[in-house]
Protein backbone atom coordinates (compact mmCIF):
# COMPACT_ATOMS: atom_id res chain seq x y z
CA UNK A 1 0.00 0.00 0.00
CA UNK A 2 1.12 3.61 -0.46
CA UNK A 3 1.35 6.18 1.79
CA UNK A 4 -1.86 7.40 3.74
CA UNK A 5 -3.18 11.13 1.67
CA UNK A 6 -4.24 13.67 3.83
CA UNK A 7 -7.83 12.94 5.11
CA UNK A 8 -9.87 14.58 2.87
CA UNK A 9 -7.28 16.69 0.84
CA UNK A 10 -8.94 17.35 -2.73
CA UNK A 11 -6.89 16.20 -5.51
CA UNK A 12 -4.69 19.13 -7.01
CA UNK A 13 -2.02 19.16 -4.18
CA UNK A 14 1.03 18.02 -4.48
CA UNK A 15 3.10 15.55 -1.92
CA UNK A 16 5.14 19.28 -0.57
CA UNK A 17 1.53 20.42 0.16
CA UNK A 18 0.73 17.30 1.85
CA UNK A 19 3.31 16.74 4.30
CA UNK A 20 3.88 20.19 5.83
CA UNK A 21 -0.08 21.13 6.16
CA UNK A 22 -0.82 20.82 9.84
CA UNK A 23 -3.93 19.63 9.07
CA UNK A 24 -1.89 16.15 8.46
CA UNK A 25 -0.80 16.47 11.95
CA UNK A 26 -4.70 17.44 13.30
CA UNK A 27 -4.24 14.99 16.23
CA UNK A 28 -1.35 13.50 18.05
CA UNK A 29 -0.71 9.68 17.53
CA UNK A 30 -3.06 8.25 19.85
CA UNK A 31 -4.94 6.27 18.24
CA UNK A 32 -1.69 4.01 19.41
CA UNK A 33 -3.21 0.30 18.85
CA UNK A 34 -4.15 0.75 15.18
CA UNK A 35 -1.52 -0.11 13.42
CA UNK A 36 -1.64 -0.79 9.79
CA UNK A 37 -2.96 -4.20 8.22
CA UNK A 38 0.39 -4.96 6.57
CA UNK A 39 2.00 -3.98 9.37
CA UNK A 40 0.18 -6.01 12.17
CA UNK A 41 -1.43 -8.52 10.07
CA UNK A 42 0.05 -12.12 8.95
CA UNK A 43 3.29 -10.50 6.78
CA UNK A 44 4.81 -13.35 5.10
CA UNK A 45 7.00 -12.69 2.28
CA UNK A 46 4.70 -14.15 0.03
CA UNK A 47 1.64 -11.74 0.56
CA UNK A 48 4.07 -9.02 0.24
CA UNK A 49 5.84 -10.13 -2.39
CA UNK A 50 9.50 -9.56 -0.69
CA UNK A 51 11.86 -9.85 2.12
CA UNK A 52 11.25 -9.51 6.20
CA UNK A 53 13.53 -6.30 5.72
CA UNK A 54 11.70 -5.10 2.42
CA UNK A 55 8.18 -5.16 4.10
CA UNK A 56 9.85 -2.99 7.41
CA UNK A 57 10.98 -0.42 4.83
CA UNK A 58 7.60 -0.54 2.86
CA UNK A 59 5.30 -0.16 5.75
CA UNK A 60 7.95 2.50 8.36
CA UNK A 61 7.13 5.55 6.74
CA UNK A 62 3.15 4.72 6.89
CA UNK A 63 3.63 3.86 10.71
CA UNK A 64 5.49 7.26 11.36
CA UNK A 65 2.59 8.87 9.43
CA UNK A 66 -0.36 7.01 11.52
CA UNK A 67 1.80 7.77 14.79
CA UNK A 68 2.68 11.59 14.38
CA UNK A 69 5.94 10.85 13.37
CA UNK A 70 9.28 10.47 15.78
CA UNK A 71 9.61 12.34 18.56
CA UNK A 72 11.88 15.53 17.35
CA UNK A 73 14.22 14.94 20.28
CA UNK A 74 17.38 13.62 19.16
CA UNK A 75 19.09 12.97 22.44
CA UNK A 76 16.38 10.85 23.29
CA UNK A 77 16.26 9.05 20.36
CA UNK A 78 20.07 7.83 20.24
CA UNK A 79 19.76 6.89 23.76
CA UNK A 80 17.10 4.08 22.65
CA UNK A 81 19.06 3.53 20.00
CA UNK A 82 21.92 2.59 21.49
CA UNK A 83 19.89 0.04 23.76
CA UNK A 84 18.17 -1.34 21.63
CA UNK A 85 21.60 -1.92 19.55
CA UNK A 86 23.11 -3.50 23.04
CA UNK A 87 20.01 -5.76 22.90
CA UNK A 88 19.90 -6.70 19.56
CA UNK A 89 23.96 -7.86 19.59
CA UNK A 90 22.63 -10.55 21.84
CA UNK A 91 20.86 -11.83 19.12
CA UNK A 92 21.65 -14.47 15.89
CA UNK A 93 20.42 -11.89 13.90
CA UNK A 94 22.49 -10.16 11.04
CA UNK A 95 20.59 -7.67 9.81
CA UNK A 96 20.31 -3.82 10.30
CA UNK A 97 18.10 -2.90 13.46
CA UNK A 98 16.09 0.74 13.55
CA UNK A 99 14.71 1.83 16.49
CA UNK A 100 12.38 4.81 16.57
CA UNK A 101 10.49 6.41 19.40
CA UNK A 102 7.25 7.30 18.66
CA UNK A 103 5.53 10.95 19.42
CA UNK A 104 2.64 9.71 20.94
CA UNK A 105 1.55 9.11 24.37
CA UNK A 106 -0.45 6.07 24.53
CA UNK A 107 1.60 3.43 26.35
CA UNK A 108 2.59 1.31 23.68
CA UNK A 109 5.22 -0.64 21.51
CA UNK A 110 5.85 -2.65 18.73
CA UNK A 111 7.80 -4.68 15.77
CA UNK A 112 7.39 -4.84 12.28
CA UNK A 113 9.18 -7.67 10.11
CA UNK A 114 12.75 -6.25 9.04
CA UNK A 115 14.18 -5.12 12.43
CA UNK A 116 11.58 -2.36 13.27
CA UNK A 117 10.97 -1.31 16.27
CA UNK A 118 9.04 1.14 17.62
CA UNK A 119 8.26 2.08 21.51
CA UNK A 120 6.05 5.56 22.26
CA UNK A 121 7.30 8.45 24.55
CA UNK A 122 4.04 7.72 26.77
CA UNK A 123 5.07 3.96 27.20
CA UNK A 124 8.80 5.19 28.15
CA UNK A 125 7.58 7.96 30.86
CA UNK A 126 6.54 4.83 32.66
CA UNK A 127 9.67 2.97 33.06
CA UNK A 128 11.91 3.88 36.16
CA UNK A 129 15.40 3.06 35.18
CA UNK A 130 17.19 2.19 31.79
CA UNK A 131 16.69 -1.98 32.35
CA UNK A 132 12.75 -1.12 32.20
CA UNK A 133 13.06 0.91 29.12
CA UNK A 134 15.35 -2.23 27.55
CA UNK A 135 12.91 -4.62 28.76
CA UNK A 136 9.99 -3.57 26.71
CA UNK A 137 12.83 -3.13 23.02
CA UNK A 138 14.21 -6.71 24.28
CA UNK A 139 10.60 -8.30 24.53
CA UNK A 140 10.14 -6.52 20.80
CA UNK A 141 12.98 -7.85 19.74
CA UNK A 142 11.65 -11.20 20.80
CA UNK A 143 8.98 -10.56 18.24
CA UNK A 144 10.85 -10.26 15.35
CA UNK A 145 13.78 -12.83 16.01
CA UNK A 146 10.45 -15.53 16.48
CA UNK A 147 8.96 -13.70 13.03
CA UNK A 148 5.91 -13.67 15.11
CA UNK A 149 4.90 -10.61 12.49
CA UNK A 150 4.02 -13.54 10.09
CA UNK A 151 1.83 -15.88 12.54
CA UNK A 152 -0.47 -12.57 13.72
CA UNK A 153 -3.80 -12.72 14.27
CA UNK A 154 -6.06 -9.96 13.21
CA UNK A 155 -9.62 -8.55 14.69
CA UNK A 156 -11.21 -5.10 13.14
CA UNK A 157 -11.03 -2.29 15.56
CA UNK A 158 -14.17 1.03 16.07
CA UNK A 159 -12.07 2.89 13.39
CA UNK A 160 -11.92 -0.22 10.80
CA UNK A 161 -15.44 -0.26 11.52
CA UNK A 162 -15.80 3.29 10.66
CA UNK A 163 -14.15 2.92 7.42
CA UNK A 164 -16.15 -0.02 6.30
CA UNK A 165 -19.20 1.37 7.39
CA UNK A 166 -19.11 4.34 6.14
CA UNK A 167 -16.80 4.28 2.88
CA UNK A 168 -16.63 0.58 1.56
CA UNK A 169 -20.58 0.03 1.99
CA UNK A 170 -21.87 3.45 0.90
CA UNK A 171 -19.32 3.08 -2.09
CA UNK A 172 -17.91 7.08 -1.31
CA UNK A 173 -14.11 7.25 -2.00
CA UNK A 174 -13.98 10.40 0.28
CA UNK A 175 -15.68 8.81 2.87
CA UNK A 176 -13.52 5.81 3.31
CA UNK A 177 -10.83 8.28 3.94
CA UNK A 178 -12.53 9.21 7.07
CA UNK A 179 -10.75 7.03 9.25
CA UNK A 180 -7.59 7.10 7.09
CA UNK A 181 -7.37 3.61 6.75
CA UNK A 182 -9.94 2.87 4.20
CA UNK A 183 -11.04 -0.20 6.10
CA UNK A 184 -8.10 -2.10 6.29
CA UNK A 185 -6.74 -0.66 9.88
CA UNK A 186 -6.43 -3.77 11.87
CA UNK A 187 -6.42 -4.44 16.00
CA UNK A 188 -2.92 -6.80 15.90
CA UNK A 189 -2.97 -9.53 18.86
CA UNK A 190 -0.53 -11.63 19.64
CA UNK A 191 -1.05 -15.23 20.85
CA UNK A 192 -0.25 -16.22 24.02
CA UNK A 193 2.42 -18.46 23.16
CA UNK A 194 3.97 -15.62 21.35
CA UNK A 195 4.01 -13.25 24.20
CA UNK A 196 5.61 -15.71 26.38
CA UNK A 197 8.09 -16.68 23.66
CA UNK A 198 8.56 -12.80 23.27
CA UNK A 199 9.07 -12.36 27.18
CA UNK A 200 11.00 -15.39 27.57
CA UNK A 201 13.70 -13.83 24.81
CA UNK A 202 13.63 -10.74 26.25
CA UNK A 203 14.25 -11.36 29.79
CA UNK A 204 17.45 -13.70 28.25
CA UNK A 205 18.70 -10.54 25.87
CA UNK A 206 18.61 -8.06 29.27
CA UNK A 207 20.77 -10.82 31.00
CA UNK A 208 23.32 -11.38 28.02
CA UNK A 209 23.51 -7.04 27.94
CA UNK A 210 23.89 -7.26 31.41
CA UNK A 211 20.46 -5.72 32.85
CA UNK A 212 18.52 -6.92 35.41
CA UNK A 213 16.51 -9.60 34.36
CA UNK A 214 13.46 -8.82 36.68
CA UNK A 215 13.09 -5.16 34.54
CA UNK A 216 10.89 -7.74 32.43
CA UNK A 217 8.16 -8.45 35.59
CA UNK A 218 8.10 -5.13 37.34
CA UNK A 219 7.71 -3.11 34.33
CA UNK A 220 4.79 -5.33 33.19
CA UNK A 221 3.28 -4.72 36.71
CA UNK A 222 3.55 -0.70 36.38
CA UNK A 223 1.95 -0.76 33.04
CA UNK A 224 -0.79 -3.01 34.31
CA UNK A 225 -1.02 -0.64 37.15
CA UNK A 226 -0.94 2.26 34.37
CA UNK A 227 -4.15 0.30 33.14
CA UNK A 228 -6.39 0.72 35.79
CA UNK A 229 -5.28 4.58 36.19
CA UNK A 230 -6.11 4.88 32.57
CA UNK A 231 -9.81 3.41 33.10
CA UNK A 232 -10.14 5.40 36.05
CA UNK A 233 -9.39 8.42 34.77
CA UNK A 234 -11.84 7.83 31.78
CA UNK A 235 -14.36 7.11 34.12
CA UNK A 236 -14.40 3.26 33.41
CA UNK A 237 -13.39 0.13 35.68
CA UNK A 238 -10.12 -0.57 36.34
CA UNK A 239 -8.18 -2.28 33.66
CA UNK A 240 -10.80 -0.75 30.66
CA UNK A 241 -8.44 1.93 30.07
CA UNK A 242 -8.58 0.67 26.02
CA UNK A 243 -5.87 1.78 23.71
CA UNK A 244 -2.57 0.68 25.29
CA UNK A 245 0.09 -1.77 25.33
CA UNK A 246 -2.32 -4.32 26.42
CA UNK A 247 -4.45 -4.39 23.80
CA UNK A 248 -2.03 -5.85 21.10
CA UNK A 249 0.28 -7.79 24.01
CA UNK A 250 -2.56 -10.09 25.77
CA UNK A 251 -2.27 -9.80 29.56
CA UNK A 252 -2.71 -12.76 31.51
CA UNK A 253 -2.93 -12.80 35.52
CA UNK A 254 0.39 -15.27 35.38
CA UNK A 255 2.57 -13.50 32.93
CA UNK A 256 4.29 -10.90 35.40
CA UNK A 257 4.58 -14.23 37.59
CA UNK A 258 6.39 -16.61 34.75
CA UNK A 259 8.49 -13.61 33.65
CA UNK A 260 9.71 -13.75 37.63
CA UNK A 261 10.03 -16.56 38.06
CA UNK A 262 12.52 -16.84 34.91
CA UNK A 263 14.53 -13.90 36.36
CA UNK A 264 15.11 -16.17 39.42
CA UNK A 265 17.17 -18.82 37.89
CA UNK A 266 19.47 -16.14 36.03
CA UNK A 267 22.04 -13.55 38.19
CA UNK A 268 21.13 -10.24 39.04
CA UNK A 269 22.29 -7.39 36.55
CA UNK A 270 22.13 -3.76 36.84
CA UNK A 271 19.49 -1.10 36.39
CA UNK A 272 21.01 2.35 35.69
CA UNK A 273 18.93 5.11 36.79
CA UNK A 274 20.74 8.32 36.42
CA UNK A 275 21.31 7.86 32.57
CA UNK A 276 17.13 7.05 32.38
CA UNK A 277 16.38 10.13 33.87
CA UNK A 278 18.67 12.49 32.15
CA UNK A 279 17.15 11.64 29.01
CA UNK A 280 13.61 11.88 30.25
CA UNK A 281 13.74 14.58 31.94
CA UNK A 282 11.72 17.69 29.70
CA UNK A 283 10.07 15.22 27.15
CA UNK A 284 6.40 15.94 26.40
CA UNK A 285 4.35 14.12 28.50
CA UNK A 286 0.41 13.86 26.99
CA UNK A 287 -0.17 15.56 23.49
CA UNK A 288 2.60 17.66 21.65
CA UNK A 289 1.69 21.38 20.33
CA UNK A 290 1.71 20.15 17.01
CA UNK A 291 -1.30 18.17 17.46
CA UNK A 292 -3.61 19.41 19.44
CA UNK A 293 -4.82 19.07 23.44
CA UNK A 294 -7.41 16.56 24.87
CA UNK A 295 -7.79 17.84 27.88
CA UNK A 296 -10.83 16.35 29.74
CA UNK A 297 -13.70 16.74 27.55
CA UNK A 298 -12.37 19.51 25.05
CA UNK A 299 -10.16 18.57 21.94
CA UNK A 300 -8.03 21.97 21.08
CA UNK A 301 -5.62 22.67 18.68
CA UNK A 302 -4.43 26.08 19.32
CA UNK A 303 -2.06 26.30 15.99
CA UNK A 304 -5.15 26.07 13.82
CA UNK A 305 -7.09 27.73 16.58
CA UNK A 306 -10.21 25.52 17.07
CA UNK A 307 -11.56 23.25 19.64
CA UNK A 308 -14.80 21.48 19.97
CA UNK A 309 -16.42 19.81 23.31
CA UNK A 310 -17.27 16.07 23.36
CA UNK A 311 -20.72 15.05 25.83
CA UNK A 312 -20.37 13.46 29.00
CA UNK A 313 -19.09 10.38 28.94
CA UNK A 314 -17.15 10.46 25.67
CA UNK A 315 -13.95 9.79 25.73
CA UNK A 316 -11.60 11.56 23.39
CA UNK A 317 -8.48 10.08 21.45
CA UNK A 318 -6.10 11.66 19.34
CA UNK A 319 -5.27 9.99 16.16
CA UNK A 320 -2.43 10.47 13.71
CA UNK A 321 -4.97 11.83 11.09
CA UNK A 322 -8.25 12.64 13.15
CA UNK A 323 -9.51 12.49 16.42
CA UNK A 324 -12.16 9.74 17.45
CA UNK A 325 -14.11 9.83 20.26
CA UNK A 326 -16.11 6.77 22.03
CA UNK A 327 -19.09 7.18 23.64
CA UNK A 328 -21.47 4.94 26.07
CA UNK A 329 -23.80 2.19 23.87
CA UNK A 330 -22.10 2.43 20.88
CA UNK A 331 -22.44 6.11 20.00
CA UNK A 332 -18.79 7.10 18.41
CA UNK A 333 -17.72 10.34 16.37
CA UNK A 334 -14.73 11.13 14.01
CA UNK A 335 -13.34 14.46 13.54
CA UNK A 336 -11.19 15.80 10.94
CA UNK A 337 -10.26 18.46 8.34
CA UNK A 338 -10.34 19.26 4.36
CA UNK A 339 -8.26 22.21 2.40
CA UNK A 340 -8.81 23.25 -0.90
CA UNK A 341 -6.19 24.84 -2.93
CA UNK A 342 -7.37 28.87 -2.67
CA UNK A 343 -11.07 27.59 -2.11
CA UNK A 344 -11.22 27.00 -5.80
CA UNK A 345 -12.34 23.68 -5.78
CA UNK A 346 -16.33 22.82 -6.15
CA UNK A 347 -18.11 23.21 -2.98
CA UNK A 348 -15.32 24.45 -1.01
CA UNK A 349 -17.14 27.56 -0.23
CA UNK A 350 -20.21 25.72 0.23
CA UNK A 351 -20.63 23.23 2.70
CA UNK A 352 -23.64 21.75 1.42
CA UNK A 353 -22.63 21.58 -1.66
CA UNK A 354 -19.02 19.97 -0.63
CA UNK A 355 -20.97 17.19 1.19
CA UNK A 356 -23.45 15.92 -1.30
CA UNK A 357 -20.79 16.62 -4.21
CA UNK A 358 -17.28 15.58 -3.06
CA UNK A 359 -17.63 14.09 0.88
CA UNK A 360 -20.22 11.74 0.43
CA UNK A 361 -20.75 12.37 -3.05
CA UNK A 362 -22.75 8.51 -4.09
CA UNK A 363 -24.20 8.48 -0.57
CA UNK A 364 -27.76 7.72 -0.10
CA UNK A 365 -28.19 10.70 1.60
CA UNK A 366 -31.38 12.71 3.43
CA UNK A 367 -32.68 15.50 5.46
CA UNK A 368 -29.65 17.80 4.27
CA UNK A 369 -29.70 21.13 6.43
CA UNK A 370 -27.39 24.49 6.23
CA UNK A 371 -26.84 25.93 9.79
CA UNK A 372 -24.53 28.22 11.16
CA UNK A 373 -21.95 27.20 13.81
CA UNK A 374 -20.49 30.36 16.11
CA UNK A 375 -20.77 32.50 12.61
CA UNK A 376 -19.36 30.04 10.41
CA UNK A 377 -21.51 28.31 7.95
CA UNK A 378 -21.97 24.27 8.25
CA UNK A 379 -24.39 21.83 6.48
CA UNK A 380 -25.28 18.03 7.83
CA UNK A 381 -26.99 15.35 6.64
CA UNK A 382 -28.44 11.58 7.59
CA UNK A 383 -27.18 8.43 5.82
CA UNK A 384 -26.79 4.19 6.66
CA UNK A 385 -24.30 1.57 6.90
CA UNK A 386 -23.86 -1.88 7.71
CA UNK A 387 -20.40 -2.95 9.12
CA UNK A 388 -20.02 -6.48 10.31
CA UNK A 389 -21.34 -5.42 13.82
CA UNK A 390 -24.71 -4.44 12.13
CA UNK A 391 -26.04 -1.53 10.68
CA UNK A 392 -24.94 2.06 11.72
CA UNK A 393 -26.63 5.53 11.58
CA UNK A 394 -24.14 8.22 10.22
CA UNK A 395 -24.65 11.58 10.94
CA UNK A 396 -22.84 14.24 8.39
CA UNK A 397 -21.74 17.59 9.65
CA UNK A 398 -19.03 19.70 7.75
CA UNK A 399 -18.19 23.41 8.85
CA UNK A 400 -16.13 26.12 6.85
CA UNK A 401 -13.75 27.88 9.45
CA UNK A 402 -12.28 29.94 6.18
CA UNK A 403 -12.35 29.94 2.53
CA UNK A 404 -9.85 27.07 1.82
CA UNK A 405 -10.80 24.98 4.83
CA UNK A 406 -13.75 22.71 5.94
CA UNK A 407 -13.53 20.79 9.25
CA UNK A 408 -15.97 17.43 9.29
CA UNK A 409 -17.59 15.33 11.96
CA UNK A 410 -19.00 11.78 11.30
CA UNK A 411 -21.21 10.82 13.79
CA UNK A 412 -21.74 6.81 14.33
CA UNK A 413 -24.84 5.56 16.41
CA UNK A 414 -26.09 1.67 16.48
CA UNK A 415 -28.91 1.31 13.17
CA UNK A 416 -32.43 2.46 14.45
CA UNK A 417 -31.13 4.21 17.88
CA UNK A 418 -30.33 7.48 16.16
CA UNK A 419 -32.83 9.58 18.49
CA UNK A 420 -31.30 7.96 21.05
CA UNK A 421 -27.49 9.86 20.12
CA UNK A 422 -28.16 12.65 18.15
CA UNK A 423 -28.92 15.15 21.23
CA UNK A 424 -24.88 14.40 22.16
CA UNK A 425 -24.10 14.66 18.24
CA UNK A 426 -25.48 18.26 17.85
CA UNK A 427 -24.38 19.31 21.25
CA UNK A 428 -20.54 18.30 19.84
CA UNK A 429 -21.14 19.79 16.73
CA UNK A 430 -22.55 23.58 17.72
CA UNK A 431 -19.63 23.08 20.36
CA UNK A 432 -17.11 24.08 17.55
CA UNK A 433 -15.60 27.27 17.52
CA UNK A 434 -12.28 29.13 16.76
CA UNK A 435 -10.04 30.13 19.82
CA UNK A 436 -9.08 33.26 20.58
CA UNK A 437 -4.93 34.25 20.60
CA UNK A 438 -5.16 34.13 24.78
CA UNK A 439 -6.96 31.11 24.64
CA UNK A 440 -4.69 29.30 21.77
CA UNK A 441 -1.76 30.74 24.22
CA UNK A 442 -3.38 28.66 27.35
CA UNK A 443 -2.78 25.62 25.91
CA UNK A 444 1.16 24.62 26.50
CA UNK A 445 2.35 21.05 26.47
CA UNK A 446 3.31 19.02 29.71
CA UNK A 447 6.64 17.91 30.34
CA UNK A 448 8.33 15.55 32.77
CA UNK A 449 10.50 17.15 35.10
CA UNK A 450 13.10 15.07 37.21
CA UNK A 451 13.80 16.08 40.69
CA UNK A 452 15.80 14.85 43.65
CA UNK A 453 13.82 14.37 46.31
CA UNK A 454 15.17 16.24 49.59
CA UNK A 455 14.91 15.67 53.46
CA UNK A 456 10.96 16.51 54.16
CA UNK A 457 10.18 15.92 50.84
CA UNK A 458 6.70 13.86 50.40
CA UNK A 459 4.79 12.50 47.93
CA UNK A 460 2.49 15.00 48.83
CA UNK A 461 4.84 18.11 48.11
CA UNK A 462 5.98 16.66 44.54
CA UNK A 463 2.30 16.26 43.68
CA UNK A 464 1.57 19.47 44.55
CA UNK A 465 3.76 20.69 41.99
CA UNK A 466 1.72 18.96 39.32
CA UNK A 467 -1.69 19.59 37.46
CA UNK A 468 -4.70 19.68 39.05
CA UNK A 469 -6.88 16.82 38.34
CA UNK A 470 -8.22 13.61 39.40
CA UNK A 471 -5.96 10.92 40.54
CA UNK A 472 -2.70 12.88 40.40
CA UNK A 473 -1.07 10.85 42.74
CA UNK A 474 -2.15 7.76 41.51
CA UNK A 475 0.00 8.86 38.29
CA UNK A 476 3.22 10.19 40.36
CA UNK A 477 3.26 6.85 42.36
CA UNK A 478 3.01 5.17 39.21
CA UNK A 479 5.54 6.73 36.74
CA UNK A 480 7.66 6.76 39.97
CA UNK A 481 7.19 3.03 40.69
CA UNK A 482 5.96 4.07 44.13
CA UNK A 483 3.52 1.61 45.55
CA UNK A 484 0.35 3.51 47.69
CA UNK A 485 2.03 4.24 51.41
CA UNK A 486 5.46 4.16 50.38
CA UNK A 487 7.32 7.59 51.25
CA UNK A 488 9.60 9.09 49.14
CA UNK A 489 13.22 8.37 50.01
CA UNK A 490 15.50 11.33 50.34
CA UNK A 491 18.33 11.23 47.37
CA UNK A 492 15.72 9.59 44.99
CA UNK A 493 15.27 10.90 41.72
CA UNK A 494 11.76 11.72 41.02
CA UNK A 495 9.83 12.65 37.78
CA UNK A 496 6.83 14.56 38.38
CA UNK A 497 4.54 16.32 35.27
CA UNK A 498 4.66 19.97 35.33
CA UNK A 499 2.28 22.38 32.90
């Protein structure tokens, strides 16, 4: 496959236009867990037509694209680079090894065929010393030295659903590019076997490069511990926190046992801490400026100075191309943009017009309106799908902000339950509005800081210094590996978020 276009960029660009709009970077790399179907999905030679290494290089760029890119820190960078090159001399393996950290903050990480591997900023703020970090690149190393890439198992994910319902059964071009993935973005999920083949190599790599081998267990513990904070914070159970590391790497109650319990037949190795937090310590923690903020209920991007407000009970993600949000029974919404060249194009003044014509243009489409949203004018309209979970009502709402640019909601609700949704879908919609310079100027990114914690120093004090919101200390005792009651030791190195 080639690379993914712009989400609804009208033909007449060209590839310069492409990349450096920010509209291609509209939402940070969140949508962590979809990766692409040659990427995650059985990727034998013969499918692809070439080598392990040939399908890596095919599919890296597209993986960079869906994940925001790599993070623009180089200092960070080399540093995984040269463990994961530490690791991967442990190996049989003769072949070149890349190793790319991801700018996105979903806890998450991942191998394609080739010697790819990938591991996110939001999985590494997790870690607590340098064997943790190596832990996670040794158990993706695992991965590829098994060629578990070609023995995947694939299920369809909300935004594959999207795609399929919306663009491959209404027969719309334009609206298969909704989701960017034009129904082939696949939920990857390793076997069980695989992940304890994967752990079971990885845990031997960090003893041949002379790590601890126990990184392996208690790192798996603080991400499952990073779980339940996740599903908290969204307002679910513990351990429903949804996109993460978790949902391509099956958790089992045993696994952070078995990885222990291979630790304790091999010798204790070291876990560098200083060198961990050095490079840490400033790197965006949450969403970058570049792609725009979830914070709580609000998505805002305060370079191209909009923000909208999801209902109650939505939960927002930021994608690589759009932002998705999930709501309770089903309901679900996609946001994204379009640009015209100059507003030349047909219907880019119009937003009526640019849905019935180019959007959904071959749509069954009904009850078309024109509205105005905070002074700018919009246009929706009803349609159907089916998608292998049944049928879906789609809800059509596209809004010029200026002459060359139309932002676009797709609203999903379950077929028939429509009435049931569409209060939450217009309140989302009317929500939209452009931010002002002081509010654009509000929004700054969050960063972890590394401190050293001093005599009279509590957990209290450091989380103080942190944002305001729910479960803060849940989060500092967890990036910290603190369990709940343990004080803070004086000399200890700390992160803490700050912004």
């Amino acid at each position: 496959m080639g690379p993914f276009p712009l989400p609804g960029r009208e033909r007449g660009h060209n590839q310069h236009q492409r990349s450096s709009s920010p509209l291609r970077r509209i939402a940070a790399a969140g949508l962590a867990v979809l990766l692409l179907t040659s990427a995650c999905a059985p990727a034998s030679a013969q499918i692809f037509g070439g080598s392990e290494e040939s399908i890596g290089a095919q599919e890296h760029p597209k993986i960079l694209a869906q994940y925001g890119g790599a993070y623009p820190d180089q200092r960070l960078q080399a540093y995984i680079t040269g463990i994961g090159n530490r690791l991967a001399a442990q190996t049989d393996r003769s072949g070149p090894w890349t190793f790319t950290v991801l700018d996105s903050d979903v806890v998450n990480a991942f191998a394609l065929p080739g010697g790819y591997v990938y591991i996110t900023r939001g999985l590494l703020a997790l870690a607590k010393d340098e064997a943790e970090a190596a832990s996670v690149l040794g158990h993706e190393i695992g991965h590829v030295i098994a060629h578990h890439g070609q023995e995947r198992q694939t299920n369809q994910t909300i935004a594959g659903l999207l795609a399929a319902g919306i663009g491959l059964v209404l027969g719309s071009p334009e609206l298969a590019q909704i989701a960017n993935i034009g129904g082939t973005a696949l939920l990857a999920r390793y076997s069980r076997g695989q992940e304890s083949e994967a752990d079971r190599l990885g845990i031997e790599y960090l003893h041949r490069a002379g790590y601890d081998p126990f990184a392996m267990a208690t790192f798996l513990e603080t991400m499952r511990r990073d779980t339940q904070y996740s599903g908290l914070r969204s307002g679910k159970g513990a351990g429903e926190g949804g996109f993460d590391f978790f949902a391509t790497h099956p958790q089992t109650a045993s696994r952070v046992d078995e990885a222990a319990a291979i630790a304790r037949e091999l010798p204790r190795g070291a876990r560098p801490v200083d060198p961990y937090m050095t490079a840490m310590d400033g790197v965006i923690y949450g969403d970058s400026p570049e792609n725009g903020f979830v914070r709580g209920r609000t998505f805002a991007h305060p370079q191209l100075g909009i923000a909208f407000d999801v209902p109650q009970g939505y939960s927002l993600l930021n994608g690589a191309q759009q932002v998705i949000a999930k709501g309770p029974n089903g309901g679900a919404l996609v946001f994204d943009g379009a640009v015209f060249d100059g507003g030349k194009a047909p219907g880019a003044r119009d937003p009526a017009a640019y849905l019935t014509g180019t959007w959904a243009q071959g749509a069954p489409l009904r009850d078309l309106q024109s509205f105005t949203v905070n002074g700018m004018p919009a246009a929706t309209a009803l349609t159907q799908g089916k998608t292998d979970a049944g049928a879906v009502d789609v809800r059509l709402v596209a809004i010029r902000a200026d002459s060359g640019t139309l932002y676009r909601f797709t609203f999903l609700a379950p077929g028939g339950a429509l009435s049931r949704f569409d209060a939450d879908f217009r309140q989302t919609a009317v929500s939209f509005r452009r931010l002002t310079q002081q509010e654009a100027a509000s929004y700054q990114p969050r960063r972890i800081r590394v401190q050293t914690a001093r005599p009279g120093d509590s957990v209290e004090s450091f989380v103080r210094q942190m944002p305001r919101e729910p479960y803060a200390e849940e989060l500092f005792r967890i990036i910290n590996d603190l369990p709940p009651g343990t004080p803070i030791q004086p000399g200890r190195p700390v992160k803490i978020i700050t912004g």
